[in-house]
Protein backbone atom coordinates (compact mmCIF):
# COMPACT_ATOMS: atom_id res chain seq x y z
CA UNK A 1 0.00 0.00 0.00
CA UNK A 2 0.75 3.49 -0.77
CA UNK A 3 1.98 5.94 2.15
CA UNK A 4 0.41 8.58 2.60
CA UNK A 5 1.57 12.13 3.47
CA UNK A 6 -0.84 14.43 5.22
CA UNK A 7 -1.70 17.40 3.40
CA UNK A 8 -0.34 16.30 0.30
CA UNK A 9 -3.38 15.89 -1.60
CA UNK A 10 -4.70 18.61 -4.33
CA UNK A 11 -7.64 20.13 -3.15
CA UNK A 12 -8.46 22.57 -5.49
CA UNK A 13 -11.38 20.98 -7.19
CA UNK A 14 -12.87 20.63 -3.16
CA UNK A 15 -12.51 24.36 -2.78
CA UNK A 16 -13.48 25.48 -5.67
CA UNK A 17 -16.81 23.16 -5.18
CA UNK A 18 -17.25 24.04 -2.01
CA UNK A 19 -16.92 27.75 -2.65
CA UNK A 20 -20.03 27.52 -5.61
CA UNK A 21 -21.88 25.50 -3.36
CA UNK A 22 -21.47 28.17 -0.21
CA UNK A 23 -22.06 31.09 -2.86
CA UNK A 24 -25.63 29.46 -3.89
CA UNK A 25 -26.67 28.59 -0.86
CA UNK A 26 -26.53 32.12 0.41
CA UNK A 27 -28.00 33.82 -2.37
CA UNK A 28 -31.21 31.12 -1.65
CA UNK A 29 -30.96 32.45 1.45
CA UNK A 30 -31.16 35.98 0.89
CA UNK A 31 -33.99 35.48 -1.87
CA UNK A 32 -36.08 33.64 0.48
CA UNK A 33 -35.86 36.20 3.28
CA UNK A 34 -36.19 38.92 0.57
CA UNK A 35 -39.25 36.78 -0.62
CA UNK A 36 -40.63 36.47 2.87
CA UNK A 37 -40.36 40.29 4.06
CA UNK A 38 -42.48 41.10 0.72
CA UNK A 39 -45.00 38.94 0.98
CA UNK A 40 -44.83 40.08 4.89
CA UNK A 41 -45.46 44.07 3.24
CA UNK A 42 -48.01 42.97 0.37
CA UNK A 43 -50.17 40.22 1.46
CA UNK A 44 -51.01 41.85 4.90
């Protein structure tokens, strides 16, 4: 079996995923509290 270092591995591809998937998840966010005050000012 292989050794293996720690911290050796590339980890770009994670970041770069995980960055996208953090950068979605608050603009979802935003739009649905956005969504919520308006219907909050219209609908009452």
């Amino acid at each position: 079996m292989a050794e293996h270092k720690h911290g050796d591995m590339d980890i770009k591809d994670h970041v770069k995923t995980f960055d996208g998937f953090m950068k979605f998840t608050t603009y979802t966010v935003v739009a649905i509290i956005v969504l919520l005050v308006l219907m909050a000012v219209f609908i009452t």
